[in-house]
PDB file of N, CA and C in Angstrom:
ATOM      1  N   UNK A   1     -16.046 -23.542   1.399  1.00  0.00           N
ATOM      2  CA  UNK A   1     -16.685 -22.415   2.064  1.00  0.00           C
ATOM      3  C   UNK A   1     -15.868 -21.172   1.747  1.00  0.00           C
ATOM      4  N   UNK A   2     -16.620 -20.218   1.006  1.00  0.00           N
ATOM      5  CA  UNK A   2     -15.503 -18.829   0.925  1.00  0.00           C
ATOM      6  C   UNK A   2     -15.781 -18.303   1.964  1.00  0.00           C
ATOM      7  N   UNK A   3     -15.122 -17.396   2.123  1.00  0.00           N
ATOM      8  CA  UNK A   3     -15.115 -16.428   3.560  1.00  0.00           C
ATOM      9  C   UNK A   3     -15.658 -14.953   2.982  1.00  0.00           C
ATOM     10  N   UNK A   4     -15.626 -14.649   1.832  1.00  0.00           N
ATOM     11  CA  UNK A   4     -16.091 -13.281   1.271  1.00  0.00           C
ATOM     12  C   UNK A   4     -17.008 -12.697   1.841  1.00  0.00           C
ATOM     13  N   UNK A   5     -17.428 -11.878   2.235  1.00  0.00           N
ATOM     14  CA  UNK A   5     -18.571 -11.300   2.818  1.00  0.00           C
ATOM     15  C   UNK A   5     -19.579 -12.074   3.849  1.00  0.00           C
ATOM     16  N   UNK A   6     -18.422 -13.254   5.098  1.00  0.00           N
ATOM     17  CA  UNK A   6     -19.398 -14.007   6.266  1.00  0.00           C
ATOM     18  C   UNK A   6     -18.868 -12.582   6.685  1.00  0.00           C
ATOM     19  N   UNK A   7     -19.966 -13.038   8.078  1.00  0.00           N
ATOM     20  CA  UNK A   7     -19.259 -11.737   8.870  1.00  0.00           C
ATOM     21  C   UNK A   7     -18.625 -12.740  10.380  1.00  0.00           C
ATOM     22  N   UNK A   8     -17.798 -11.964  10.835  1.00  0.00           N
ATOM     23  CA  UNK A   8     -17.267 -13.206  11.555  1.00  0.00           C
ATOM     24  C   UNK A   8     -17.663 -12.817  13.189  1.00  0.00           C
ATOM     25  N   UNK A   9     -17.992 -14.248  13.864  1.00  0.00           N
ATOM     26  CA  UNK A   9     -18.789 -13.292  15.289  1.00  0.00           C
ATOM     27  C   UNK A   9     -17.514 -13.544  16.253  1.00  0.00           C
ATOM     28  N   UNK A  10     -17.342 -12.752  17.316  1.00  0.00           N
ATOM     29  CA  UNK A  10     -16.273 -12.835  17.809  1.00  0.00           C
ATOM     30  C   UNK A  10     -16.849 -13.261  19.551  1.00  0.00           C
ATOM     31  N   UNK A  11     -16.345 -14.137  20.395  1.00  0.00           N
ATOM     32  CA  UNK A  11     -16.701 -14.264  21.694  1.00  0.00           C
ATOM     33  C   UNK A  11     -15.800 -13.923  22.321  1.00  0.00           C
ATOM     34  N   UNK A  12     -15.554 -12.892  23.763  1.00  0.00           N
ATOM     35  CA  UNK A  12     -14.985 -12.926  24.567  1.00  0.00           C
ATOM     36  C   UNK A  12     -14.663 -13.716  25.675  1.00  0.00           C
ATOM     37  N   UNK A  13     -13.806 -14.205  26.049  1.00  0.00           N
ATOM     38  CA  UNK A  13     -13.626 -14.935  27.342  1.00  0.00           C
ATOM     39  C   UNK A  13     -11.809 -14.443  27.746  1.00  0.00           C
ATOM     40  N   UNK A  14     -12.193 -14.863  28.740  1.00  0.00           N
ATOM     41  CA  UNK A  14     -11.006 -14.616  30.101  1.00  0.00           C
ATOM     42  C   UNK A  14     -10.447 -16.028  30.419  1.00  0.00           C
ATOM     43  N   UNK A  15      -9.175 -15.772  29.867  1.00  0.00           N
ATOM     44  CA  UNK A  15      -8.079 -17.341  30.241  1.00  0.00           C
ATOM     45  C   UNK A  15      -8.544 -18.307  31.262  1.00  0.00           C
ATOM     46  N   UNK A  16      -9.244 -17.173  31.995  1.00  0.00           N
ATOM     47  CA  UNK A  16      -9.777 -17.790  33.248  1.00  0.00           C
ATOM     48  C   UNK A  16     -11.090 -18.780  32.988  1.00  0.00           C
ATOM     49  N   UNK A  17     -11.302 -18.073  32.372  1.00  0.00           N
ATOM     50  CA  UNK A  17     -13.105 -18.362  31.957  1.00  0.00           C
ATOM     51  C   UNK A  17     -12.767 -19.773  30.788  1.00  0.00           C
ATOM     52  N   UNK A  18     -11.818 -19.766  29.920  1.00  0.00           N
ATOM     53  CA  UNK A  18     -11.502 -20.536  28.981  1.00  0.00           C
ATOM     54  C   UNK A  18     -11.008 -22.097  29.997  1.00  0.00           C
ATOM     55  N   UNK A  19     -10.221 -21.665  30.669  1.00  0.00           N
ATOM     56  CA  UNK A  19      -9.872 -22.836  31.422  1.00  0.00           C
ATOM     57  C   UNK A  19     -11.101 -23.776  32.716  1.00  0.00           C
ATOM     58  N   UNK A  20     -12.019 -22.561  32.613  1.00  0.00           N
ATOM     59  CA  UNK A  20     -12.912 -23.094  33.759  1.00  0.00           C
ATOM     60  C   UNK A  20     -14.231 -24.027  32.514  1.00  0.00           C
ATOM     61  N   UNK A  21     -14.435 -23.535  30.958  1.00  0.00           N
ATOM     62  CA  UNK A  21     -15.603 -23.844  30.393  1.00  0.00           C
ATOM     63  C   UNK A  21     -15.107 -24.656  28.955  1.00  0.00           C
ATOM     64  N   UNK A  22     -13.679 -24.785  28.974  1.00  0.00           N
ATOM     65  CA  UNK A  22     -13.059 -25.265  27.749  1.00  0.00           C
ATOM     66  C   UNK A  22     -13.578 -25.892  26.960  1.00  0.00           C
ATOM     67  N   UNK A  23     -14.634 -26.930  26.861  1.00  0.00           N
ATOM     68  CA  UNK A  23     -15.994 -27.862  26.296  1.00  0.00           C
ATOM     69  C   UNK A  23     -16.649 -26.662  25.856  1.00  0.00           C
ATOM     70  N   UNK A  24     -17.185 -25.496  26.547  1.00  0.00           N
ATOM     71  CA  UNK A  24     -17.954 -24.961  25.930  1.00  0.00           C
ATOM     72  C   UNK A  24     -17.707 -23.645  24.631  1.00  0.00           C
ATOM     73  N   UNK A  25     -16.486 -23.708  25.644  1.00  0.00           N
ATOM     74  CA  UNK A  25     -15.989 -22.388  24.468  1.00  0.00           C
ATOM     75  C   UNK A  25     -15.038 -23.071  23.025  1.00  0.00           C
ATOM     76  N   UNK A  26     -14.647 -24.346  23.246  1.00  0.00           N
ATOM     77  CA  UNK A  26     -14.584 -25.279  21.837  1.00  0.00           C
ATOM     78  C   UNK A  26     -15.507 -25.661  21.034  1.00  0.00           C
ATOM     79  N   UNK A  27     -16.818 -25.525  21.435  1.00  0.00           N
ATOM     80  CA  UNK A  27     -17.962 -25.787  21.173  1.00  0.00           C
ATOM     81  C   UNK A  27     -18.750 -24.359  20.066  1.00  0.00           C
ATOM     82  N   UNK A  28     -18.040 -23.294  21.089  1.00  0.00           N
ATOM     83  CA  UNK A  28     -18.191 -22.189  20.364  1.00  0.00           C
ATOM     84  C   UNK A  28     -17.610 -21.491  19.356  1.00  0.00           C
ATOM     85  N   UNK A  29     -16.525 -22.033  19.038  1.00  0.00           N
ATOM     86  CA  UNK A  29     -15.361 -21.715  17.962  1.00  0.00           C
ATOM     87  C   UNK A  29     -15.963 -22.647  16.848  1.00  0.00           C
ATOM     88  N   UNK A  30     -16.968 -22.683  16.306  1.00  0.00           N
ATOM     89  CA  UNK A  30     -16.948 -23.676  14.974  1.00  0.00           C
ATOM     90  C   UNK A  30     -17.779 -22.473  13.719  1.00  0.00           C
ATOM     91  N   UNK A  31     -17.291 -22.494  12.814  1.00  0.00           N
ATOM     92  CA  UNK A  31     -17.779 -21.951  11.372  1.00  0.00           C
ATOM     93  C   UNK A  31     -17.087 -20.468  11.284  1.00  0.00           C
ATOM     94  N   UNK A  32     -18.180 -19.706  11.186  1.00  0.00           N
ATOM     95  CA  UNK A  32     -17.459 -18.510  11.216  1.00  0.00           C
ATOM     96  C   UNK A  32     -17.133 -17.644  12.753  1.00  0.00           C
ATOM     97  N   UNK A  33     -17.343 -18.168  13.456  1.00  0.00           N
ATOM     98  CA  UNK A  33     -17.452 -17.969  15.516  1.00  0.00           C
ATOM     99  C   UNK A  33     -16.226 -18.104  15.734  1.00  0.00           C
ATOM    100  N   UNK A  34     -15.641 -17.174  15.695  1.00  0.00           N
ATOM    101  CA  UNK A  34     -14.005 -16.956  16.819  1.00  0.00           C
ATOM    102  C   UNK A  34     -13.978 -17.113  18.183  1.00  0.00           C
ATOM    103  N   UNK A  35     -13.382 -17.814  18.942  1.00  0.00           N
ATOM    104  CA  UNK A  35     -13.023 -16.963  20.768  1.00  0.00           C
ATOM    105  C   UNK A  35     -12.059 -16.194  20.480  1.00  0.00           C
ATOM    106  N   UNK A  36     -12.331 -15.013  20.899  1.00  0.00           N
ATOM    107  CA  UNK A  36     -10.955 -14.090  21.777  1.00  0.00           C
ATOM    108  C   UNK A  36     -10.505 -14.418  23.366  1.00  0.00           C
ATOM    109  N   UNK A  37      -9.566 -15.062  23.356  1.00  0.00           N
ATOM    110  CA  UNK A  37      -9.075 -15.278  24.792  1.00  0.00           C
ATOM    111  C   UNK A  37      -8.269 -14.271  25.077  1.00  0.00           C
ATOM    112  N   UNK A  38      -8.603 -13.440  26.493  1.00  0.00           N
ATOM    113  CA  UNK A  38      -7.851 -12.344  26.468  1.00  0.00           C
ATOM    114  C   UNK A  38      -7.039 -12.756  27.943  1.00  0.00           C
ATOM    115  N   UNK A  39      -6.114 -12.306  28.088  1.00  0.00           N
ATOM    116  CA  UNK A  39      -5.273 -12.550  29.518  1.00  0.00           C
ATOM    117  C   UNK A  39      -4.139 -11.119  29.508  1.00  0.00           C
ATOM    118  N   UNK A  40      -4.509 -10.669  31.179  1.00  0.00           N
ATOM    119  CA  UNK A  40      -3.326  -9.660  31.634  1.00  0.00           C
ATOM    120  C   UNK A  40      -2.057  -9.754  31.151  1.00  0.00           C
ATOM    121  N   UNK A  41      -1.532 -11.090  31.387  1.00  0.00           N
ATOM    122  CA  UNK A  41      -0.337 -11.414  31.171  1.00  0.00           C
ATOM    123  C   UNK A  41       0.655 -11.595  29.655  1.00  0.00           C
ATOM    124  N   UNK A  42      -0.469 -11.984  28.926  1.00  0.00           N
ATOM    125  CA  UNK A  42      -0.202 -12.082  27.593  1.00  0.00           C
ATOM    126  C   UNK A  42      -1.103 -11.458  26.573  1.00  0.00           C
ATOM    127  N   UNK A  43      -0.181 -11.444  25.068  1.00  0.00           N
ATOM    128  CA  UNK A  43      -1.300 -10.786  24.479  1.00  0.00           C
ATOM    129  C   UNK A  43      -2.275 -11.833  23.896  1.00  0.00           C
ATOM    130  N   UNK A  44      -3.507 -11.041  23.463  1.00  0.00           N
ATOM    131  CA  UNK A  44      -4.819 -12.157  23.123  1.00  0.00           C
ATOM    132  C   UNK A  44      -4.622 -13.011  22.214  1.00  0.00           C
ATOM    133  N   UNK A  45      -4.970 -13.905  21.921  1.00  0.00           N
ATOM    134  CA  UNK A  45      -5.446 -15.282  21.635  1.00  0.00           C
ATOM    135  C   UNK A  45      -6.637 -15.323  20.178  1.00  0.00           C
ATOM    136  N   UNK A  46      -7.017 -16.256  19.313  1.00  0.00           N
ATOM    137  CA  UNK A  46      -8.076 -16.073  18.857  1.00  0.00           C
ATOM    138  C   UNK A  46      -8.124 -18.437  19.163  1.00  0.00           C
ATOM    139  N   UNK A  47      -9.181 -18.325  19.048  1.00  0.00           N
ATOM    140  CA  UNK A  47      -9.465 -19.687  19.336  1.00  0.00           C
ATOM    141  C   UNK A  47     -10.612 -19.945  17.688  1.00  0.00           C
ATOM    142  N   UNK A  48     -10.044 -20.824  16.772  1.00  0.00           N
ATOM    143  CA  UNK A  48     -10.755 -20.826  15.450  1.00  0.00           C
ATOM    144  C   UNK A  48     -11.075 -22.161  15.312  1.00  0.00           C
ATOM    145  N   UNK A  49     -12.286 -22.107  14.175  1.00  0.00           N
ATOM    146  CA  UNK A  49     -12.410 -23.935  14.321  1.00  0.00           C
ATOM    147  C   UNK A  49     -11.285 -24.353  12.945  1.00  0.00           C
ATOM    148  N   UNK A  50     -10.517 -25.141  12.686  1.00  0.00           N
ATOM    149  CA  UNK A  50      -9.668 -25.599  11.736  1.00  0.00           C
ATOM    150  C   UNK A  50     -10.168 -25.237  10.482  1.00  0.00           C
ATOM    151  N   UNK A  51     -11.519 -25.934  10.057  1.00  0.00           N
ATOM    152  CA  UNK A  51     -12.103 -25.709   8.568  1.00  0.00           C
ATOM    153  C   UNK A  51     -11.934 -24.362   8.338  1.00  0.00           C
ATOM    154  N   UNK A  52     -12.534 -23.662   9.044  1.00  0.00           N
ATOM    155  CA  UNK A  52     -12.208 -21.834   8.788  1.00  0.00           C
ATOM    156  C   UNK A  52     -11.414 -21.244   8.548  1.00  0.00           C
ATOM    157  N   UNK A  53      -9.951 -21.788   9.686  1.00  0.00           N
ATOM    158  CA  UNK A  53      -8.687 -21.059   9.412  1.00  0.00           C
ATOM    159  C   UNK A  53      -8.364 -21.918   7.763  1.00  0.00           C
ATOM    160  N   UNK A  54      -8.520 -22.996   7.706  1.00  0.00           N
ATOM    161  CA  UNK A  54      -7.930 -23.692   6.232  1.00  0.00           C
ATOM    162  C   UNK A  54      -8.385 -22.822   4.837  1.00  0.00           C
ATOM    163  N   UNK A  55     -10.084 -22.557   5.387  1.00  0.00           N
ATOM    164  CA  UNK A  55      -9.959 -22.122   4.414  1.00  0.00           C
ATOM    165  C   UNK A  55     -10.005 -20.645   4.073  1.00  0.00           C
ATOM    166  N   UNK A  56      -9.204 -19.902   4.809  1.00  0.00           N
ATOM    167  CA  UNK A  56      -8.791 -18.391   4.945  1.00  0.00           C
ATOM    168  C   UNK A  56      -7.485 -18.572   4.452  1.00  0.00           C
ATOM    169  N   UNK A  57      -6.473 -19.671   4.871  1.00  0.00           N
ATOM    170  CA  UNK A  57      -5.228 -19.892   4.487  1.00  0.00           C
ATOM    171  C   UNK A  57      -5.258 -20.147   2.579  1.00  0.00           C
ATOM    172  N   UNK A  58      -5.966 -20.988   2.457  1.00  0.00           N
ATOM    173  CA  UNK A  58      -6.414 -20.881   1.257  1.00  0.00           C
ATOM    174  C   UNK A  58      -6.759 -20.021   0.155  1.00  0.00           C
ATOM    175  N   UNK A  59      -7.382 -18.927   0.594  1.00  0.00           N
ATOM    176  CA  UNK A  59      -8.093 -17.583   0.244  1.00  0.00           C
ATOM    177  C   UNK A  59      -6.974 -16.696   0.156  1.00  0.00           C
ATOM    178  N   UNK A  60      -6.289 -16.441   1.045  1.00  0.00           N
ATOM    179  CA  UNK A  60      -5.048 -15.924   0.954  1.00  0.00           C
ATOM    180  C   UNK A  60      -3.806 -16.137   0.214  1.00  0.00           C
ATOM    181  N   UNK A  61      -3.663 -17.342   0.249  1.00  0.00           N
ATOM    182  CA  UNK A  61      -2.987 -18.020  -1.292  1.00  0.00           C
ATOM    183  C   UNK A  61      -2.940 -17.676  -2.364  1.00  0.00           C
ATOM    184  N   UNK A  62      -4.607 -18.412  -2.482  1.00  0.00           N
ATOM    185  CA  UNK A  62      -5.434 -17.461  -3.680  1.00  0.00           C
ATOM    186  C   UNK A  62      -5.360 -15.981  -4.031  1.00  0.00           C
ATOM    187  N   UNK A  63      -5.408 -15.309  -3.373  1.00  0.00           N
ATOM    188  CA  UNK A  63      -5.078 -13.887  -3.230  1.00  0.00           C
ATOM    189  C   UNK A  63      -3.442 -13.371  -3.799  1.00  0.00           C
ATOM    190  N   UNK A  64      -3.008 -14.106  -3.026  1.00  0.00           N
ATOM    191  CA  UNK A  64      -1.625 -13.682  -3.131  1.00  0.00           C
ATOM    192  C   UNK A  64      -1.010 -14.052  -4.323  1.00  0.00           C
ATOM    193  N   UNK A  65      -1.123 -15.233  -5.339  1.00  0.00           N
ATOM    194  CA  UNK A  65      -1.218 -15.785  -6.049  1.00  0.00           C
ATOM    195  C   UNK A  65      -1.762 -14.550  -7.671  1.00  0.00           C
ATOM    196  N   UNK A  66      -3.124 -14.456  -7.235  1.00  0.00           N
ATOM    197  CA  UNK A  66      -3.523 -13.451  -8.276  1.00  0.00           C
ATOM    198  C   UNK A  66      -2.873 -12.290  -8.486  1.00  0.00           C
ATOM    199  N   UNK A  67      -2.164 -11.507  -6.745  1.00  0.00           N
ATOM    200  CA  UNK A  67      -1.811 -10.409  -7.369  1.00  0.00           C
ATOM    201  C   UNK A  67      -0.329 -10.568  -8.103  1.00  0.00           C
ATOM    202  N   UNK A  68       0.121 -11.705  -7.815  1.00  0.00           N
ATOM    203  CA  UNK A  68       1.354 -11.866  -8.804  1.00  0.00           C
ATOM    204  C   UNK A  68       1.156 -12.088  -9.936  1.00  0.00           C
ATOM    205  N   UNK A  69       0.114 -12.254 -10.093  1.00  0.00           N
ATOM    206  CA  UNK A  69      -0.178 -12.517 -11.909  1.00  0.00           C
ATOM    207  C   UNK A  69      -0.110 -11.407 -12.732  1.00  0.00           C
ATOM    208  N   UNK A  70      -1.147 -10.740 -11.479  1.00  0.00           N
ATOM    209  CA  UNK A  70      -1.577  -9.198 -11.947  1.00  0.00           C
ATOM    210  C   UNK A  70      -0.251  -8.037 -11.860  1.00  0.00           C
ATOM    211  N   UNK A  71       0.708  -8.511 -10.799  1.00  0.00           N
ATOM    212  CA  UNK A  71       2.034  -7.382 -10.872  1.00  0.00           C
ATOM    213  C   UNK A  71       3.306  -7.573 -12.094  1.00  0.00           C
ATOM    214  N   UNK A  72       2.909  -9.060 -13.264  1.00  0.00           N
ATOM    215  CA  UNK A  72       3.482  -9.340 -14.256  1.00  0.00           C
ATOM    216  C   UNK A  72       2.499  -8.595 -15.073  1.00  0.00           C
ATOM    217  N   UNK A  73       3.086  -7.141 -15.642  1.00  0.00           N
ATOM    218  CA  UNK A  73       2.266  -6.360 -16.744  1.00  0.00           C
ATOM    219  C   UNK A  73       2.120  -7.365 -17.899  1.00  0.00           C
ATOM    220  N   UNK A  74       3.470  -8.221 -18.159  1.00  0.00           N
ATOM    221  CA  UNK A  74       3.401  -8.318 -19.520  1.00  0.00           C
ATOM    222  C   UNK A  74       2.315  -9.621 -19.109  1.00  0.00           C
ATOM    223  N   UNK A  75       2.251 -10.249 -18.631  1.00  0.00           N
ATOM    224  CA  UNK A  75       1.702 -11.645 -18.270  1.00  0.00           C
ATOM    225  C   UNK A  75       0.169 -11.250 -18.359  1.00  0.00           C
ATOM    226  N   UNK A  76      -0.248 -10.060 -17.562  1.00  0.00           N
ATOM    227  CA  UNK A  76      -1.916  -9.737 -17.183  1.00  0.00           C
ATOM    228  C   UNK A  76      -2.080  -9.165 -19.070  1.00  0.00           C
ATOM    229  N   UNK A  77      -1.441  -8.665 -19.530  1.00  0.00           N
ATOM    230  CA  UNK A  77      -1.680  -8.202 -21.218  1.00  0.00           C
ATOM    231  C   UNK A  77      -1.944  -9.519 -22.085  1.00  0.00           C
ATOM    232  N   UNK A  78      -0.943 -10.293 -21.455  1.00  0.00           N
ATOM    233  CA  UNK A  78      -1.272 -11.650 -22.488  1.00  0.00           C
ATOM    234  C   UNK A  78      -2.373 -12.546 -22.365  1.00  0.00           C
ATOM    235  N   UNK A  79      -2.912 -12.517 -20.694  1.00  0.00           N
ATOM    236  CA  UNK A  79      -4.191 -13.051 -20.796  1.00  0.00           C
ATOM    237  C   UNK A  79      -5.372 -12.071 -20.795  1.00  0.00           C
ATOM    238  N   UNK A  80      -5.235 -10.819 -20.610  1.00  0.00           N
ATOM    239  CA  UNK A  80      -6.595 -10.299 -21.355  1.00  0.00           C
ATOM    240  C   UNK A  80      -6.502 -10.333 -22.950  1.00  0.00           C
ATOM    241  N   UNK A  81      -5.677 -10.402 -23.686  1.00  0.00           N
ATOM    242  CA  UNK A  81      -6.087 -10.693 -25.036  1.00  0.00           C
ATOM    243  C   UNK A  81      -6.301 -12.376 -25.486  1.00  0.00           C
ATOM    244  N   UNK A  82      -5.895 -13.202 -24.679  1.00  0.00           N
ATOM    245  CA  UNK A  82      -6.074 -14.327 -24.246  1.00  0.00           C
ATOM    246  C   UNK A  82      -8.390 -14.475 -24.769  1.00  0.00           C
ATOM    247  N   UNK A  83      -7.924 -13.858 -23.235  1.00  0.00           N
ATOM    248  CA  UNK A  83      -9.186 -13.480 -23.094  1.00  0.00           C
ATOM    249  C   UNK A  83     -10.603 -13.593 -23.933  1.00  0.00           C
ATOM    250  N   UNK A  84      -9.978 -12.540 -24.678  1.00  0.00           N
ATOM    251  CA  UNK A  84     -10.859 -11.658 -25.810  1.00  0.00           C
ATOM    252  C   UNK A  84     -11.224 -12.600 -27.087  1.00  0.00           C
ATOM    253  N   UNK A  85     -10.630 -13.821 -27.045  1.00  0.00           N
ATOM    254  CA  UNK A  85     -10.682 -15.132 -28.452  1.00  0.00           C
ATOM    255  C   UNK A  85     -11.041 -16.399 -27.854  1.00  0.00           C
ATOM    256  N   UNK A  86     -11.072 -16.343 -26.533  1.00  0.00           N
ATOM    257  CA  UNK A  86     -11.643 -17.670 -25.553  1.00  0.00           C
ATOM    258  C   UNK A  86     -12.835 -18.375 -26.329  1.00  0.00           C
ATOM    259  N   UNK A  87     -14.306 -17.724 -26.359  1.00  0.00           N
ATOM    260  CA  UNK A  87     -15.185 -17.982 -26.684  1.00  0.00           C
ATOM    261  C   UNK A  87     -15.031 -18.802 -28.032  1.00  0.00           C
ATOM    262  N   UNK A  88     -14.399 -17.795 -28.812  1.00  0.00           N
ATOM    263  CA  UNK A  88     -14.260 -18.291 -30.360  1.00  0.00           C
ATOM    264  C   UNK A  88     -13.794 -19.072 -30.895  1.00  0.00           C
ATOM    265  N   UNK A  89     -12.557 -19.494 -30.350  1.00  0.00           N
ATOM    266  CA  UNK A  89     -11.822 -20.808 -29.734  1.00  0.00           C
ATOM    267  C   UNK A  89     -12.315 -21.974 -29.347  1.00  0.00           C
ATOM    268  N   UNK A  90     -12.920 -21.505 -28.869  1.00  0.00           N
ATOM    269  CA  UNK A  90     -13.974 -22.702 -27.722  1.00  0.00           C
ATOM    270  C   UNK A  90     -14.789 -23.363 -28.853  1.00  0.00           C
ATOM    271  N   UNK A  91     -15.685 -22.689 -29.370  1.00  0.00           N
ATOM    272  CA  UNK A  91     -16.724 -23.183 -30.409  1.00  0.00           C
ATOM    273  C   UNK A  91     -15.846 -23.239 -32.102  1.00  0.00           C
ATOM    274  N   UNK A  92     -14.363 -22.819 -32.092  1.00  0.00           N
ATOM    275  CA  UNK A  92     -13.962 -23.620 -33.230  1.00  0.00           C
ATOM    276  C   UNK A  92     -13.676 -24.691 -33.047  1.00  0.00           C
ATOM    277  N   UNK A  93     -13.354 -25.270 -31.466  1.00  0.00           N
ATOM    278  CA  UNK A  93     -12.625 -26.549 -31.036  1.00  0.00           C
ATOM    279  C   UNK A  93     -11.125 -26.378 -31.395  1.00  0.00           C
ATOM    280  N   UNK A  94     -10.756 -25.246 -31.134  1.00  0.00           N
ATOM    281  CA  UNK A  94      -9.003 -24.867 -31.429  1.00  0.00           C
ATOM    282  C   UNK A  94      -8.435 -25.050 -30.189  1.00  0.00           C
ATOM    283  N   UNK A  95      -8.856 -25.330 -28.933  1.00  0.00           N
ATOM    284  CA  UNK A  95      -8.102 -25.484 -27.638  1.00  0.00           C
ATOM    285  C   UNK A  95      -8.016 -26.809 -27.318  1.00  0.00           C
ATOM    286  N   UNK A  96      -6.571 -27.430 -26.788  1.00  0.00           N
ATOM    287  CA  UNK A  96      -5.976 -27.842 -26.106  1.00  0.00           C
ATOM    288  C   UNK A  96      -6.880 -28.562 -25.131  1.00  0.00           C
ATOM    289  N   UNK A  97      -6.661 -29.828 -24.909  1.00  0.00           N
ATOM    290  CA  UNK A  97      -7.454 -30.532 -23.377  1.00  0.00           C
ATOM    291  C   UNK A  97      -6.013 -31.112 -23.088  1.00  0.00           C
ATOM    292  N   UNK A  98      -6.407 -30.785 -21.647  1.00  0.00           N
ATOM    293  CA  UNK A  98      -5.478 -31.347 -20.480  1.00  0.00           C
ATOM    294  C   UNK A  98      -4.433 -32.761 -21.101  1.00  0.00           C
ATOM    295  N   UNK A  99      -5.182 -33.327 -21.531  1.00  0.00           N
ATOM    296  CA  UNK A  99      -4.947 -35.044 -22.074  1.00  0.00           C
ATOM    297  C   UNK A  99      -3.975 -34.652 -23.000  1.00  0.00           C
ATOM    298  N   UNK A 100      -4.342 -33.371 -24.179  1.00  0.00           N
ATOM    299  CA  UNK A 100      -3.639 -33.471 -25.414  1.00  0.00           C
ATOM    300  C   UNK A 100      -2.187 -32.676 -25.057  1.00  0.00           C
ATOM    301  N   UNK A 101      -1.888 -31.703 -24.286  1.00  0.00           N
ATOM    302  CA  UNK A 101      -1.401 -31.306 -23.692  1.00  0.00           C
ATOM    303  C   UNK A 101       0.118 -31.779 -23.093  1.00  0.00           C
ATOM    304  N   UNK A 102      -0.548 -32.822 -21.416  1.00  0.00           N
ATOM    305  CA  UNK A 102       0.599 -33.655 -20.550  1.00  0.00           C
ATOM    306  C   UNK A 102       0.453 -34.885 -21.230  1.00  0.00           C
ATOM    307  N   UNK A 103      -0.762 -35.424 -21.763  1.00  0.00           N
ATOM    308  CA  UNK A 103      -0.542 -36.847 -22.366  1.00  0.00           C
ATOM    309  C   UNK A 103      -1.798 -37.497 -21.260  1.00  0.00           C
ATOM    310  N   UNK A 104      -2.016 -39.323 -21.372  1.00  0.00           N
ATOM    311  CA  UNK A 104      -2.855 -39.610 -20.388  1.00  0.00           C
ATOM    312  C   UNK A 104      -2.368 -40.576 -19.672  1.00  0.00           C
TER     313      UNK A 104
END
């Protein structure tokens, strides 16, 4: 599931309210549906269903991941010219498989 452009719905409830309906407001935290648990005493809360946060943790990885690729000038130069011979490569059968590579 990417997260790119869900929009994410957010529910309010009161610590109070969370502790009095807990079945229901777990019920309500699944996909892209947040709880905000808010309380006087502390600061707020978000209540998420697991699959979602995993795969935001994921996304972010991902993210974080690319822009290090992209903050190696010389690295992002070598695969856009990379790039630019992929195709041609491809249909000479000049690339590398996984197998030929690590071995099997």
């Amino acid at each position: 599931m990417a997260t790119a452009g869900i929009n994410v719905s957010v529910k309010r409830v009161t610590a109070t309210d969370l502790r009095d309906s807990l079945k229901n407001c777990l019920k309500d935290a699944r996909a892209n549906k947040v709880v905000l648990i808010e309380n006087r005493r502390q600061s707020s809360k978000y209540l998420v269903d697991k699959d979602f946060f995993d795969t935001l943790v994921k996304e972010r990885d991902s993210i974080i991941a690319t822009l290090e690729i992209l903050a190696d000038r010389g690295l992002t130069d070598r695969l856009l010219n990379l790039s630019k011979t992929i195709d041609s490569d491809f249909a000479a059968g000049s690339l590398l498989t996984t197998a030929d590579v690590f071995g099997e």
